[in-house]
Protein backbone atom coordinates (compact mmCIF):
# COMPACT_ATOMS: atom_id res chain seq x y z
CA UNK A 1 52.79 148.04 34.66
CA UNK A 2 49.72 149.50 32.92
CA UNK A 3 50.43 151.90 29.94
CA UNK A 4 54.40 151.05 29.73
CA UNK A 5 55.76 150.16 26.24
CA UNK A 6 56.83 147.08 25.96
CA UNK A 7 59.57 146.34 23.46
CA UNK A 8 59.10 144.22 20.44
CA UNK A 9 60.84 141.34 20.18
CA UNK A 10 60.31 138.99 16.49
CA UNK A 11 61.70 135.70 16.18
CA UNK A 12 62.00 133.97 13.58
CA UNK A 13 61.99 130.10 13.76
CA UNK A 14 60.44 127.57 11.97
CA UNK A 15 60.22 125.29 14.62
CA UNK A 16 56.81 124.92 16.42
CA UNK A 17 58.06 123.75 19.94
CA UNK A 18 60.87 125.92 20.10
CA UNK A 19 58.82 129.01 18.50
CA UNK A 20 56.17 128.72 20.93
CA UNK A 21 58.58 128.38 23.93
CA UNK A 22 60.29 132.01 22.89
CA UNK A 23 56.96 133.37 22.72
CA UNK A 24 55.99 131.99 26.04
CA UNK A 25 59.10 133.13 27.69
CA UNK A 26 59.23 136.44 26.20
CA UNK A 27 55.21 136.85 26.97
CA UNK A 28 56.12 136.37 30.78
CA UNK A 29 58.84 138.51 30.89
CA UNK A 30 57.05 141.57 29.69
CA UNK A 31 58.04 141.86 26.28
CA UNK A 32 55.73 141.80 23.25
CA UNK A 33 56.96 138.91 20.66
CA UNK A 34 56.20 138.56 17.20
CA UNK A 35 56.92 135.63 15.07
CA UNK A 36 57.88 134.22 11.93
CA UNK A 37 58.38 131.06 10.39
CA UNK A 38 60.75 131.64 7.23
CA UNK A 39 62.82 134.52 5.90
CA UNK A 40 60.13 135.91 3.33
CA UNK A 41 57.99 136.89 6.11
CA UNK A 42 60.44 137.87 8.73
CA UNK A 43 61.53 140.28 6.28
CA UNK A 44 58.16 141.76 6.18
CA UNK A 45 57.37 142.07 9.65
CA UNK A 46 60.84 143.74 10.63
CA UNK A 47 59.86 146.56 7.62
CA UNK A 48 56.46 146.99 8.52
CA UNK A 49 56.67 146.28 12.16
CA UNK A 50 60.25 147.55 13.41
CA UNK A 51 60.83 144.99 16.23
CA UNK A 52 63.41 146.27 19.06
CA UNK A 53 65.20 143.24 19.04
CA UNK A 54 65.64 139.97 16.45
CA UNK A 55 66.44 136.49 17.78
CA UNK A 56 67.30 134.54 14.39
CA UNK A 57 67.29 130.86 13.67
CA UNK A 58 70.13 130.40 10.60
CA UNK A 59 68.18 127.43 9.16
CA UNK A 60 65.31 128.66 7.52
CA UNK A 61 63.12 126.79 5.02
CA UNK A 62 63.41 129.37 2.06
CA UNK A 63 66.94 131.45 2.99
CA UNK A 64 70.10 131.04 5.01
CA UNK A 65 69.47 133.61 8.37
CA UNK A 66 72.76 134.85 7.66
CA UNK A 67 71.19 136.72 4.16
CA UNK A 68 68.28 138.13 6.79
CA UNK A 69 71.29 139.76 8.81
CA UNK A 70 72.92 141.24 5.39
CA UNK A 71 69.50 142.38 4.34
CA UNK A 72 68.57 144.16 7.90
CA UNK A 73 72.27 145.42 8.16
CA UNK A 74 71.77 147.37 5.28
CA UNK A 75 69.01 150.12 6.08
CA UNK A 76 69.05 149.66 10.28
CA UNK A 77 71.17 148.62 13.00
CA UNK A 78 68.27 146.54 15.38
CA UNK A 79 70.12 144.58 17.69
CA UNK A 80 70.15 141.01 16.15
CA UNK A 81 70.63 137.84 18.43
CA UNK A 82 71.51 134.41 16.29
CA UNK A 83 69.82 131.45 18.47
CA UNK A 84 71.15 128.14 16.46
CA UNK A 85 71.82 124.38 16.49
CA UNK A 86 75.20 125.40 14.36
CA UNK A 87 78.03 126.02 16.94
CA UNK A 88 81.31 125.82 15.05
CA UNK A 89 83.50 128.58 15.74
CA UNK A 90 83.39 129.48 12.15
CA UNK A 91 79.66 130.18 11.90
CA UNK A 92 79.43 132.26 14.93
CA UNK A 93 81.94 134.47 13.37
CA UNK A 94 80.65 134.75 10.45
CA UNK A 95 77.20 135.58 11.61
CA UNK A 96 78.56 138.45 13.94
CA UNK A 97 80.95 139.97 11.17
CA UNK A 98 78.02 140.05 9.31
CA UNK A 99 76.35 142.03 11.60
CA UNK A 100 74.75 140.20 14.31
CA UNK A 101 74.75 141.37 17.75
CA UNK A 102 74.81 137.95 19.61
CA UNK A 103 75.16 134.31 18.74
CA UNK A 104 74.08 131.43 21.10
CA UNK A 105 74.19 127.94 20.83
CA UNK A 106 70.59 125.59 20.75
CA UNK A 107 70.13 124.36 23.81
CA UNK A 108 70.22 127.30 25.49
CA UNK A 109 69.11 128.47 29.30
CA UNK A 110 66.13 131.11 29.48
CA UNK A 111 68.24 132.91 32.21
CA UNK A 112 71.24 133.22 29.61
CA UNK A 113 68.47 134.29 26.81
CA UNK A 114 66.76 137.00 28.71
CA UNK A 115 70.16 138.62 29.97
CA UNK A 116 71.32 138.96 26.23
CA UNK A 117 68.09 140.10 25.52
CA UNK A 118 68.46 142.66 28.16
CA UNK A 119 72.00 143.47 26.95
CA UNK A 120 70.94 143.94 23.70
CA UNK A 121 68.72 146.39 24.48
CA UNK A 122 70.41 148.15 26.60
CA UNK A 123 73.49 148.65 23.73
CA UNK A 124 70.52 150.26 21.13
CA UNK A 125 70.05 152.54 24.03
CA UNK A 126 73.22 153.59 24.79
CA UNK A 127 75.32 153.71 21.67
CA UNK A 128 74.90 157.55 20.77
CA UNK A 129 76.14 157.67 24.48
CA UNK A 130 79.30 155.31 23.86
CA UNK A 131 80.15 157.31 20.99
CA UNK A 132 80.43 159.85 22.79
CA UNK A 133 82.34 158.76 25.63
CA UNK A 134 84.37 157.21 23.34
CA UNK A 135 85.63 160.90 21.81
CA UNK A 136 84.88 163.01 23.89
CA UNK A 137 84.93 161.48 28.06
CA UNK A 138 85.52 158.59 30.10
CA UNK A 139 84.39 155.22 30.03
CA UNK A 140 84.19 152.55 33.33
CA UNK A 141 83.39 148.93 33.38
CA UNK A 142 84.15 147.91 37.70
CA UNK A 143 87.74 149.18 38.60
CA UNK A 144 88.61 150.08 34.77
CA UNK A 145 88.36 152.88 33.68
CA UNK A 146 89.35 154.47 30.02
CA UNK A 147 89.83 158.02 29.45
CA UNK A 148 89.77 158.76 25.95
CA UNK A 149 90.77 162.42 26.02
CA UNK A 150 93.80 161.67 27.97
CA UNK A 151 94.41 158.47 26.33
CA UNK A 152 95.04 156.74 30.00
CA UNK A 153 93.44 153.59 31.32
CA UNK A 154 93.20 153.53 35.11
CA UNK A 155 92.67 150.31 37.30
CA UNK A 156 91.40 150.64 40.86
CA UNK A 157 93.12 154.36 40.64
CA UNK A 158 96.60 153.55 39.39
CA UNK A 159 97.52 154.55 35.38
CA UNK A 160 98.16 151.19 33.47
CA UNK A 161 101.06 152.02 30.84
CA UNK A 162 99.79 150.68 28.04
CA UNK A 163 101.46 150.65 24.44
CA UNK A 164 99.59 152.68 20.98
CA UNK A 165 98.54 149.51 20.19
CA UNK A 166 97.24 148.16 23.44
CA UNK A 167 95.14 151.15 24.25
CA UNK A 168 93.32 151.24 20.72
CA UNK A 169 92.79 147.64 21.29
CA UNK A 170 91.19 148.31 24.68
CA UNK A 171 89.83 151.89 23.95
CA UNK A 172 87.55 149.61 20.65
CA UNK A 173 86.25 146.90 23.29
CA UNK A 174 85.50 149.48 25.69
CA UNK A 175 83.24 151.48 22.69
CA UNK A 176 81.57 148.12 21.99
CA UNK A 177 81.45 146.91 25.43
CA UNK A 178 78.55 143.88 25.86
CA UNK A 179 79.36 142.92 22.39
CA UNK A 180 81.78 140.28 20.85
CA UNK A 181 84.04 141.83 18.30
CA UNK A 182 85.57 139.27 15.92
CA UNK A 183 88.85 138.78 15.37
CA UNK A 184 88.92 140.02 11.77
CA UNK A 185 86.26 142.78 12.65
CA UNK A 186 89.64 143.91 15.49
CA UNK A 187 92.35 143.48 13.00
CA UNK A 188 90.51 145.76 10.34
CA UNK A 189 89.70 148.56 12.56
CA UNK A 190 93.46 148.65 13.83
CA UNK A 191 95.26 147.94 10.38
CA UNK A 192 92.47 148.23 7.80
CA UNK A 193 90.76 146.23 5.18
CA UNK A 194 93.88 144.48 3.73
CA UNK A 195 94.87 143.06 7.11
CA UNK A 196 96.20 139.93 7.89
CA UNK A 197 93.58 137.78 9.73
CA UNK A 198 96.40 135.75 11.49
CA UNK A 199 94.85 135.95 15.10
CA UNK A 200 98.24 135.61 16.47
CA UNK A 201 99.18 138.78 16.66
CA UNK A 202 95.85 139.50 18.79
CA UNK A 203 96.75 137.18 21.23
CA UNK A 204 100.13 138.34 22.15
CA UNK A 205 98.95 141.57 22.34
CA UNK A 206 96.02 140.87 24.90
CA UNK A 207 97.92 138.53 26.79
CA UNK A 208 99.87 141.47 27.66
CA UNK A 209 96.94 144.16 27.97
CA UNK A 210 95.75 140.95 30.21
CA UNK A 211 98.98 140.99 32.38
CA UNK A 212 98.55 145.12 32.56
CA UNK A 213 95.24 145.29 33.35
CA UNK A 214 93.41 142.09 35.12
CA UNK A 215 94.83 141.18 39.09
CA UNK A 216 94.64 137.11 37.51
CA UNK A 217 95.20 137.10 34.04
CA UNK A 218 93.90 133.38 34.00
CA UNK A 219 90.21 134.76 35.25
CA UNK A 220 89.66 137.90 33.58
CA UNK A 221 87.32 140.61 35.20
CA UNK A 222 87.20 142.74 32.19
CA UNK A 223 87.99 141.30 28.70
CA UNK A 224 86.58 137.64 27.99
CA UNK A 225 87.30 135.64 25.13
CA UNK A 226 84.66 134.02 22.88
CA UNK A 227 87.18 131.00 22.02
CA UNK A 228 87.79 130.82 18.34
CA UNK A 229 85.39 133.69 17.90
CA UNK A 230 86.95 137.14 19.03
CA UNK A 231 86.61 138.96 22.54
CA UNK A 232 84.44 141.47 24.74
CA UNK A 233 84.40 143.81 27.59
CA UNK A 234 82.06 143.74 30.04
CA UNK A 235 79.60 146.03 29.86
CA UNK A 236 79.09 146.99 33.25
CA UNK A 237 79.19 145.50 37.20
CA UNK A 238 76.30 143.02 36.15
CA UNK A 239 77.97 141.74 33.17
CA UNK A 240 81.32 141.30 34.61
């Protein structure tokens, strides 16, 4: 539509092919991309330029993409989307506990691309919103629905009895819901810095927030788990 803003997207890739595909993409979808082919200049464009939203290559030809995150995470909180060939479970979470939004794995589906894109987004948008939900009112993703004032979590209109522990567990996914939150990124918020990052303890505890609060435990509707990585809420209807 004539005279709408169209958000900025930069990536930064150094490879031609997949560079130009991105910019395609993103062209036909109504965003405005900008693009950069090594860390140096990325770094430049997201000061000068303030893109809406990053999608980062880790394998740059002058720095690791994982010092671009550090270096963005410390003066602004743009949504940042990792797009790479590495897909151990240990470098996703690293990237995201470093402060990446998003991580997906080279090849990837334009369909898939374009809906994190769109999540993305939508999180910058609504954060100041979450945060207040999350003190003050009452959260819903489909037939859940948190109430943070009352401490209760409802499903399809009947209170879930959930233990301290369970509901700050579910009350943190449902502040950050969209995102992946890592397993040592849950384990500090509940029990601080000097946690153990034994992942254990996580799963027993959602496999019985799991039993409480999803009709088939084995197909969740509401909290998914990013194997090896951590776990997310859906963010709404769409997402679920």
């Amino acid at each position: 539509m004539a005279g709408t803003l169209r958000n900025k997207i930069l990536i930064i890739e150094d490879d031609p092919g997949i560079c130009t595909f991105l910019k395609t993409t993103l062209t036909a979808s109504g965003y405005d991309p900008l693009t950069a082919s090594d860390g140096k200049s990325a770094l430049q464009i997201i000061s000068s330029h303030c893109p809406d939203c990053i999608l980062l290559d880790l394998g740059l030809p002058d720095m690791d993409g994982r010092s671009i995150i550090q270096s963005v995470r410390s003066w602004t909180q743009t949504p940042i989307i990792v797009i790479s060939a590495r897909s151990h479970e240990r470098d996703k979470a690293e990237a995201l506990d470093e402060g990446a939004d998003d991580y997906i794995t080279k090849p990837f589906g334009t369909v898939e691309l374009l809906a994190r894109i769109r999540a993305a987004l939508r999180h910058t948008c609504t954060t100041a919103e979450k945060d207040e939900i999350g003190l003050n009112g009452v959260y819903r993703v489909g037939g859940l629905e948190i109430d943070y004032r009352k401490h209760r979590v409802i499903v399809s209109g009947n209170d879930v009895h959930l233990t301290p522990t369970e509901f700050r567990i579910v009350s943190l996914l449902g502040k950050h819901a969209g995102r992946v939150l890592t397993y040592k990124a849950i384990l500090q918020e509940l029990w601080g810095p000097a946690a153990s990052m034994d992942n254990k303890i996580l799963r027993v505890y959602m496999a019985g927030i799991r039993r409480k609060i999803e009709s088939d435990p084995n197909e969740p509707k509401y909290i998914f788990t990013e194997v090896g990585v951590g776990y997310r809420m859906a963010e709404n209807d769409e997402d679920a």
